[in-house]
Structures are given as C-alpha cells and as structure tokens.
N, C-alpha and C. Protein backbone atom coordinates (compact mmCIF):
# COMPACT_ATOMS: atom_id res chain seq x y z
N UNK A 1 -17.74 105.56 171.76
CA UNK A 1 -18.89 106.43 171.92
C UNK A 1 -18.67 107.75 171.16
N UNK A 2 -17.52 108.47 171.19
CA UNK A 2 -16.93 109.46 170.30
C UNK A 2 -17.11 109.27 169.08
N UNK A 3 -16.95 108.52 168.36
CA UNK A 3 -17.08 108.29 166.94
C UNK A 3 -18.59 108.37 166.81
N UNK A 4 -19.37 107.46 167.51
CA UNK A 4 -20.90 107.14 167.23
C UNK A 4 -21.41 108.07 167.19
N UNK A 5 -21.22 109.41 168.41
CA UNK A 5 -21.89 110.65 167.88
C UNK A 5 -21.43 111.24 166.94
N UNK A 6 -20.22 111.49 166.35
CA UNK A 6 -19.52 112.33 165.34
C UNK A 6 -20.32 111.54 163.96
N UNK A 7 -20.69 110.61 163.70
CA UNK A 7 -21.48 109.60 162.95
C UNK A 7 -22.80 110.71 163.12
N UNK A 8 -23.20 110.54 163.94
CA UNK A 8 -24.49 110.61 164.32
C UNK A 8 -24.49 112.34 164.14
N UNK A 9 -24.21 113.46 164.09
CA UNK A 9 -23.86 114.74 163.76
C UNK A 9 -23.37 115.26 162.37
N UNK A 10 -22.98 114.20 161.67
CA UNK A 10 -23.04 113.90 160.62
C UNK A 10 -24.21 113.97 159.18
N UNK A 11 -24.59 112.70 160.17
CA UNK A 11 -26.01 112.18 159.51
C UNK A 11 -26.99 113.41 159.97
N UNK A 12 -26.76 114.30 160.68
CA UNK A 12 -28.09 115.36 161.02
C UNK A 12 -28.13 116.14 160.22
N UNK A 13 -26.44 116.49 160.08
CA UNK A 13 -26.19 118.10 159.15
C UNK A 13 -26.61 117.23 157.66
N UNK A 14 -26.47 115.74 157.28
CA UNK A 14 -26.68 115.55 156.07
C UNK A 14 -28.43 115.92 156.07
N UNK A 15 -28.96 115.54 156.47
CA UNK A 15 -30.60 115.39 156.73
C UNK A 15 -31.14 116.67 156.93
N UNK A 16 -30.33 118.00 157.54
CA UNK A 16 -30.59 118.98 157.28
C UNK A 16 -30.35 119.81 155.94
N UNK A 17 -29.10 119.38 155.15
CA UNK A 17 -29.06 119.65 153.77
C UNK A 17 -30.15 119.30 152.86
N UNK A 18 -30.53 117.81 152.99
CA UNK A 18 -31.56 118.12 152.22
C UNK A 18 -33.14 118.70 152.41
N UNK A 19 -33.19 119.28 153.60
CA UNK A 19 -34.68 119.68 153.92
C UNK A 19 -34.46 121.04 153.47
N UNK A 20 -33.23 121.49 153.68
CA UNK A 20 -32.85 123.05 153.08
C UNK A 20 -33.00 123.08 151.93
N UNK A 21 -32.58 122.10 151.17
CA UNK A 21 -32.19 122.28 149.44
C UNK A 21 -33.62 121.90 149.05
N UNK A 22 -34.47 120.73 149.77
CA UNK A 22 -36.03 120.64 148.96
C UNK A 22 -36.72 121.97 149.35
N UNK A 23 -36.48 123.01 150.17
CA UNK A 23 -37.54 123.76 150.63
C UNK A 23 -37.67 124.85 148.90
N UNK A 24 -36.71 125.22 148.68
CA UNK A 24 -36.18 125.99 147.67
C UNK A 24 -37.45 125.90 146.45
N UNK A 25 -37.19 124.21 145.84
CA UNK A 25 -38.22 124.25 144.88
C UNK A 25 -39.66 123.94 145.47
N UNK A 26 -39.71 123.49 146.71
CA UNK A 26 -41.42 123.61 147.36
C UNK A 26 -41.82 124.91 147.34
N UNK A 27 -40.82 126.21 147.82
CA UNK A 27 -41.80 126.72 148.50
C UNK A 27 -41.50 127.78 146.79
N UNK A 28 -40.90 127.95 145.67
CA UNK A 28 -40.82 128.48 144.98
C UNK A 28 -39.98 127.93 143.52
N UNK A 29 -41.27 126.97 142.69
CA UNK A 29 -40.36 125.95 141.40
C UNK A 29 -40.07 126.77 140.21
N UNK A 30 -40.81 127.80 140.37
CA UNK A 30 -40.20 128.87 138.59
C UNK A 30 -39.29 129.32 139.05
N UNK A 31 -38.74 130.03 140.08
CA UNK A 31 -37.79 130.61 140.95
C UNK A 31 -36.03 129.67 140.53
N UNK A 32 -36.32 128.39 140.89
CA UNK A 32 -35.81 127.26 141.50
C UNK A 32 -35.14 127.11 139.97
N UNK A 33 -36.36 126.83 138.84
CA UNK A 33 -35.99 126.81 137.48
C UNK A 33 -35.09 127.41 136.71
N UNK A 34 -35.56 128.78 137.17
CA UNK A 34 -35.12 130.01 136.77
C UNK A 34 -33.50 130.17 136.92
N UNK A 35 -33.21 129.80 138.17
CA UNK A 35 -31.92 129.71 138.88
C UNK A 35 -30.94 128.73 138.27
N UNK A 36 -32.26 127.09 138.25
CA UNK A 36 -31.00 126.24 137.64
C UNK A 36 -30.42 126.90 136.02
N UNK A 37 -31.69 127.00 135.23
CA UNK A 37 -31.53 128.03 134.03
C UNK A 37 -29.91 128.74 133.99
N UNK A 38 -29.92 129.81 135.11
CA UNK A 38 -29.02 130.47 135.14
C UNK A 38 -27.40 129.96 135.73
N UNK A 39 -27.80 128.87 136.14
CA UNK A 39 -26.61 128.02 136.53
C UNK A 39 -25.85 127.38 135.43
N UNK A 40 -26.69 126.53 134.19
CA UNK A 40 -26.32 126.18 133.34
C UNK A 40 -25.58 127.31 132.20
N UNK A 41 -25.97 128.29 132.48
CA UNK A 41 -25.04 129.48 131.40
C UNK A 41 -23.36 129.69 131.86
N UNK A 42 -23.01 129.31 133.35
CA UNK A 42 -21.69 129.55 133.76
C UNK A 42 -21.10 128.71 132.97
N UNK A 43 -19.68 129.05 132.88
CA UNK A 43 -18.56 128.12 132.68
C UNK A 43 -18.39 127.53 133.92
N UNK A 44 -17.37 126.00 133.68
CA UNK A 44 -16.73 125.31 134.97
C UNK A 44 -16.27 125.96 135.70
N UNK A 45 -15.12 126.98 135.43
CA UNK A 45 -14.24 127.80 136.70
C UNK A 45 -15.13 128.48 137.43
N UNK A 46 -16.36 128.94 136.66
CA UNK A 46 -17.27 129.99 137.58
C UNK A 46 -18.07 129.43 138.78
N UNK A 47 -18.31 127.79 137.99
CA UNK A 47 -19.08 126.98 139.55
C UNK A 47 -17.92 126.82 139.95
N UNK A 48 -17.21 126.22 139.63
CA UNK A 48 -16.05 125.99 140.63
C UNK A 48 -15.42 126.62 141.80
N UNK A 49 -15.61 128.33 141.56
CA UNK A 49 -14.89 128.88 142.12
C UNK A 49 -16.45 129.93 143.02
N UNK A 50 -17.44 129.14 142.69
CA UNK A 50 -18.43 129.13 143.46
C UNK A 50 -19.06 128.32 144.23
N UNK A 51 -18.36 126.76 143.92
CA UNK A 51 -18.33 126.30 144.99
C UNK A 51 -17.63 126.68 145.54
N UNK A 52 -16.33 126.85 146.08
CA UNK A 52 -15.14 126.53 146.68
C UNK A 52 -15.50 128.28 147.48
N UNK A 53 -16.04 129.23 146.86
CA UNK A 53 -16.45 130.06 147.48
C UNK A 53 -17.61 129.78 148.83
N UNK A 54 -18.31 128.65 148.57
CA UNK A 54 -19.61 128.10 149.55
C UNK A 54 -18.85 127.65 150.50
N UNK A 55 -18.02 126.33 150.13
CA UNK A 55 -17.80 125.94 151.20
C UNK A 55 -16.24 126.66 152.40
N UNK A 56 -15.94 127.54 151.80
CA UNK A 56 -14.71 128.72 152.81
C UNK A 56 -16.13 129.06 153.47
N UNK A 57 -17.20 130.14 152.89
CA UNK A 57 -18.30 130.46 153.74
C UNK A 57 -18.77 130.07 154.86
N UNK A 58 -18.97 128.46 154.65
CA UNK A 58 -19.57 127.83 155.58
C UNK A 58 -18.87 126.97 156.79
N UNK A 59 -17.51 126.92 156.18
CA UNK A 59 -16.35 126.36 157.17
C UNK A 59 -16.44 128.03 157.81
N UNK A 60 -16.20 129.30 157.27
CA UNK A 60 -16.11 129.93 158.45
C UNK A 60 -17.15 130.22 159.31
N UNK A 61 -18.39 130.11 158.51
CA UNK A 61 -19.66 130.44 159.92
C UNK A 61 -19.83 129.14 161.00
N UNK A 62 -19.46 127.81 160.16
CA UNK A 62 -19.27 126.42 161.43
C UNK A 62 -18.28 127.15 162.13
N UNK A 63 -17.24 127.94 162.36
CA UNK A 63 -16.40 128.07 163.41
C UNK A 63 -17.09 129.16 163.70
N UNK A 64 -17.04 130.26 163.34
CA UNK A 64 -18.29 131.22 164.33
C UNK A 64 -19.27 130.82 165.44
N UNK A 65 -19.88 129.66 164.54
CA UNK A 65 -20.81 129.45 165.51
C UNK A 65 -20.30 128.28 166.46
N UNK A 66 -19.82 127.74 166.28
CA UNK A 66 -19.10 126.50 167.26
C UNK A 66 -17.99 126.62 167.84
C-alpha cells in the first residue's frame, strides 16, 4: 500500500508540472517565446548550472514545506 501511494504522489506532482509549465504559454505566448529566445543564447554550463540551481531550490522548499 506504501509504494501505491508514493506511485500515486508521484504521478500528481508529475500532472501538476505540466499544468504549471502549459499555463506559461496559455496565459502569455510572445512572453513564453521571448524567454525560449533568450534561453537559446546561454551556453551549456549556464543551463546547467541553472538547472541544478532549480532543482537545490525546489528540494529545499519540498522540505520547508513537508
């Protein structure tokens, strides 16, 4: 039963990623453009170290809040 919900909490936070990430270009697509635009000018280390910046972020607000 442990596993099935950890499955199942899973699949929510996935299903909430993408309602977060479509809202972006619904509720604003030149914006959205604009951004990817500006994404494509970084070098690798710069996403890289912007991902890896997201997800420390968000591992620490999941423990904040949980």
């Amino acid at each position: 039963m442990g596993w099935q919900l950890m499955w199942q909490d899973l699949l929510v936070a996935l299903c909430l990623v993408f309602v977060i990430e479509g809202m972006f270009p619904f509720l604003s697509p030149g914006a959205w453009r604009r951004y990817l635009m500006s994404v494509l000018q970084l070098s690798d280390p710069q996403i890289r170290w912007s991902g890896l910046f997201c997800m420390l972020l968000g591992t620490l607000a999941l423990y904040v809040v949980h």
